[in-house]
C-alpha atoms as a PDB file:
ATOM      1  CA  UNK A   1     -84.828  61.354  23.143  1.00  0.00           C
ATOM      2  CA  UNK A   2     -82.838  59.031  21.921  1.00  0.00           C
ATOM      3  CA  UNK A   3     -80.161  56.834  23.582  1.00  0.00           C
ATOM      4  CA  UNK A   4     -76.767  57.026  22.901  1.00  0.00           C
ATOM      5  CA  UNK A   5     -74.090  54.120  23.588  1.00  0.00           C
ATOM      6  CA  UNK A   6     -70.467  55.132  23.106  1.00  0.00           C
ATOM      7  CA  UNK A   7     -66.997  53.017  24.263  1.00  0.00           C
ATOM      8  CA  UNK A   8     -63.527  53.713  24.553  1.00  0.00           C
ATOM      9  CA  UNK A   9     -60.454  52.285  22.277  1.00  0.00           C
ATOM     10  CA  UNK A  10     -57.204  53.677  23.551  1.00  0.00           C
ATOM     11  CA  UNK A  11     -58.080  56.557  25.343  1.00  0.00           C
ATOM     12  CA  UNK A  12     -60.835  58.034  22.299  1.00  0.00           C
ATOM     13  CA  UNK A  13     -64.653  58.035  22.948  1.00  0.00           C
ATOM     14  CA  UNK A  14     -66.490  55.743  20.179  1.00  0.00           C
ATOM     15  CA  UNK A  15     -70.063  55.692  19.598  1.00  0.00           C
ATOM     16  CA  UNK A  16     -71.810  52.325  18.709  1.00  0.00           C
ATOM     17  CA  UNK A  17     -74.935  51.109  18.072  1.00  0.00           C
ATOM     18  CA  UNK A  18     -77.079  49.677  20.853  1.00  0.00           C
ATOM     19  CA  UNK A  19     -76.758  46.096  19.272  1.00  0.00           C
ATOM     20  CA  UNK A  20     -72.908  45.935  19.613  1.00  0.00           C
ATOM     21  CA  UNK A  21     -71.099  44.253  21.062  1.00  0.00           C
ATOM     22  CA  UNK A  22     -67.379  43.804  21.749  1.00  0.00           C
ATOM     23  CA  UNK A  23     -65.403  41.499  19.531  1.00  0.00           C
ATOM     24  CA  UNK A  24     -63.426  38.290  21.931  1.00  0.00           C
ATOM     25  CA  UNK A  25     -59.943  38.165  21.576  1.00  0.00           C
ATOM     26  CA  UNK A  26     -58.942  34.363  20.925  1.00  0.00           C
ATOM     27  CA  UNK A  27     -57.609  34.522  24.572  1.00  0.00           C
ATOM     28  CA  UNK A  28     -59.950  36.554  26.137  1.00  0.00           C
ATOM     29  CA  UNK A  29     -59.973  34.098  29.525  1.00  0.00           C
ATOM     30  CA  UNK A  30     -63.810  33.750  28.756  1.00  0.00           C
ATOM     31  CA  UNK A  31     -62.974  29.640  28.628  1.00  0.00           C
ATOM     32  CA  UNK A  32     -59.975  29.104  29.970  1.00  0.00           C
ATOM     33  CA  UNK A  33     -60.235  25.469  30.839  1.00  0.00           C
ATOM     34  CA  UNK A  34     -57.449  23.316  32.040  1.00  0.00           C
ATOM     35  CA  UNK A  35     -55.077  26.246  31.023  1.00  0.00           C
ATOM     36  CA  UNK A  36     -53.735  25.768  34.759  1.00  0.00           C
ATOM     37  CA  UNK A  37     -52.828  21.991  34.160  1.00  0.00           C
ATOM     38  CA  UNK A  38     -50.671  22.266  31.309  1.00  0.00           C
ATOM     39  CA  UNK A  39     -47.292  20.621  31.250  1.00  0.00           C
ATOM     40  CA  UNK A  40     -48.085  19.386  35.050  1.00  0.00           C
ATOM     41  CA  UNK A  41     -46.349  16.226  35.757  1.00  0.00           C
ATOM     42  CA  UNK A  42     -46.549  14.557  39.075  1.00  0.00           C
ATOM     43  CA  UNK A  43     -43.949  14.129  41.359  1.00  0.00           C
ATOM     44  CA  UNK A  44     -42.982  10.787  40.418  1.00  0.00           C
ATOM     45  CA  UNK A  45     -42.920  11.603  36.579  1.00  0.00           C
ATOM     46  CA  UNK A  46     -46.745  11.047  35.727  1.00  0.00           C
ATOM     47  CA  UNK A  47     -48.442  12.878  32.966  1.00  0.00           C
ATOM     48  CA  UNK A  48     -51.594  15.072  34.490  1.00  0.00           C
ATOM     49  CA  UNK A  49     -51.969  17.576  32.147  1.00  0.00           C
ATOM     50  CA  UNK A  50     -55.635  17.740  32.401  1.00  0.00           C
ATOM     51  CA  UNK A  51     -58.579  17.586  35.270  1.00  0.00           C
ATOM     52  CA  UNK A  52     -59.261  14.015  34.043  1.00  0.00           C
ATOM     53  CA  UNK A  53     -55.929  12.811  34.169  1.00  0.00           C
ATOM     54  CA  UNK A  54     -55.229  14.233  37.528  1.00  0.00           C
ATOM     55  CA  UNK A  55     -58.363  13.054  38.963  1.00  0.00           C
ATOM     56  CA  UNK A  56     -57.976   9.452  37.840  1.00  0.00           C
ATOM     57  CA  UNK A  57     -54.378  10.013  39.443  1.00  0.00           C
ATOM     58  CA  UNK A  58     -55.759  11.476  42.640  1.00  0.00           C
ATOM     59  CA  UNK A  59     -58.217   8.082  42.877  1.00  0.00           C
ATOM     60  CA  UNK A  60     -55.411   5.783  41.400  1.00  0.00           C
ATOM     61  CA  UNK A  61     -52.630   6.793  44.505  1.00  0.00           C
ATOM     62  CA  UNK A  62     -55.356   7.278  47.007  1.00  0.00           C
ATOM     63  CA  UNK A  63     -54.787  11.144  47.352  1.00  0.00           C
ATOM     64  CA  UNK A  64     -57.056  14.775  48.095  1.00  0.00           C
ATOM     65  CA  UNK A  65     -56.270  17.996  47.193  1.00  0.00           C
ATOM     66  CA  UNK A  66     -56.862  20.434  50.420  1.00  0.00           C
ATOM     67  CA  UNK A  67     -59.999  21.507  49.229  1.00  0.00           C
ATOM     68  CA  UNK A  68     -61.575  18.323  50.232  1.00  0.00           C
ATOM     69  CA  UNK A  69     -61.066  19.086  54.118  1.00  0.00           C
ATOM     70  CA  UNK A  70     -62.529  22.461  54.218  1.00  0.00           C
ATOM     71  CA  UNK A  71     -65.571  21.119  55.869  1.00  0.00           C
ATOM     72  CA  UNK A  72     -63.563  19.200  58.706  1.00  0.00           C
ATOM     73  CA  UNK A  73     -61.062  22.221  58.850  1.00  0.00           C
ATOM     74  CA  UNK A  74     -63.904  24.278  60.057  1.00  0.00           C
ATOM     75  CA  UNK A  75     -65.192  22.191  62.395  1.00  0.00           C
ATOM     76  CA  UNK A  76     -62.098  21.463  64.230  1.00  0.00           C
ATOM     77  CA  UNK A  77     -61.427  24.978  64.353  1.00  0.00           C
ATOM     78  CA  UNK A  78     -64.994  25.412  65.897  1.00  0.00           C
ATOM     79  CA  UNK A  79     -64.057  22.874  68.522  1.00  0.00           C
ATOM     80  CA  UNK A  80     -60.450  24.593  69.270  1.00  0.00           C
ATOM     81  CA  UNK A  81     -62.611  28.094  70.051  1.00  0.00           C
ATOM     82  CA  UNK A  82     -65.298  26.525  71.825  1.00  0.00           C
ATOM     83  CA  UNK A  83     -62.413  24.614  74.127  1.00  0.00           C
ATOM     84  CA  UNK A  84     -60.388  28.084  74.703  1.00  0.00           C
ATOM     85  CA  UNK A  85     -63.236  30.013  75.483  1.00  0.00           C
ATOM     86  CA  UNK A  86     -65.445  27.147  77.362  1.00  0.00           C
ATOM     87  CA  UNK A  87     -62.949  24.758  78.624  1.00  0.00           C
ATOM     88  CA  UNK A  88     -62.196  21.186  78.187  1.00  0.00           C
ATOM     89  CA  UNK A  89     -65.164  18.591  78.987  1.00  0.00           C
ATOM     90  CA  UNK A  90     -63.465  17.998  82.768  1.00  0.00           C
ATOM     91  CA  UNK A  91     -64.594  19.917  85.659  1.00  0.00           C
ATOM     92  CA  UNK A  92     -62.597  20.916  88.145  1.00  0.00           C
ATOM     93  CA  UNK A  93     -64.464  18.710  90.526  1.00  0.00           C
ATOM     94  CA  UNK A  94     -64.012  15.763  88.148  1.00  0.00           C
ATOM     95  CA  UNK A  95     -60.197  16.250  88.517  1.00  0.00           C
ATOM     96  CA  UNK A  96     -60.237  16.674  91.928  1.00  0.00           C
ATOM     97  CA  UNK A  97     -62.516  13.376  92.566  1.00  0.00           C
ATOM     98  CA  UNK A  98     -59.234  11.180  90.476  1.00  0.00           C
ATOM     99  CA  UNK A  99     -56.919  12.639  92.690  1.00  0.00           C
ATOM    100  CA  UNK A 100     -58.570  11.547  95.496  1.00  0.00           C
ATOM    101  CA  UNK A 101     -59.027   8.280  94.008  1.00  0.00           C
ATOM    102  CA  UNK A 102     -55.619   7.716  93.247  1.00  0.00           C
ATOM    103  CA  UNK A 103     -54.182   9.026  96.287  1.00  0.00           C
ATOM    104  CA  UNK A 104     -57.022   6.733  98.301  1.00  0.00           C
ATOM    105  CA  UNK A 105     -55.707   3.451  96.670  1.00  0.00           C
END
């Protein structure tokens, strides 16, 4: 039995050949590029229309995009939910011993 291969071009049923394959539109998004950095200027006037340009901007003005902290982000949230949920690195005792110190001066 023989395999059939069929697609669909505005709402009709085609059949093709098991060799085809689709034709790309010229903006098919399969490589888009620096499509998202066109026309971007910085905010004092520079020109970073591309990765490279905004990357040797980045370095130039000592800057990071966001992206760059998402390591450190997640560990200080890891250290905010261990304090809530274990406490801070004082005892109670350890509070209570400064008092006393203080109060004994």
């Amino acid at each position: 039995m023989t395999r059939r291969r069929w697609i669909q071009i505005n709402g009709e049923l085609i059949e093709v050949t098991n060799d085809y394959q689709p034709q790309m539109n010229n903006d098919s998004g399969a490589l888009w590029g620096d499509r998202s950095y066109d026309g971007m200027r910085a905010t004092d006037g520079t020109d970073i229309s591309s990765r490279s340009k905004h990357r040797e901007y980045m370095k130039a003005n000592n800057l990071a995009t966001m992206d760059d902290f998402k390591d450190t982000w997640a560990q200080a949230q890891a250290q905010r939910e261990r304090l809530y949920t274990q406490g801070g690195t004082f005892s109670r005792r350890d509070v209570e011993r400064a008092i006393s110190q203080l109060q004994n001066r």
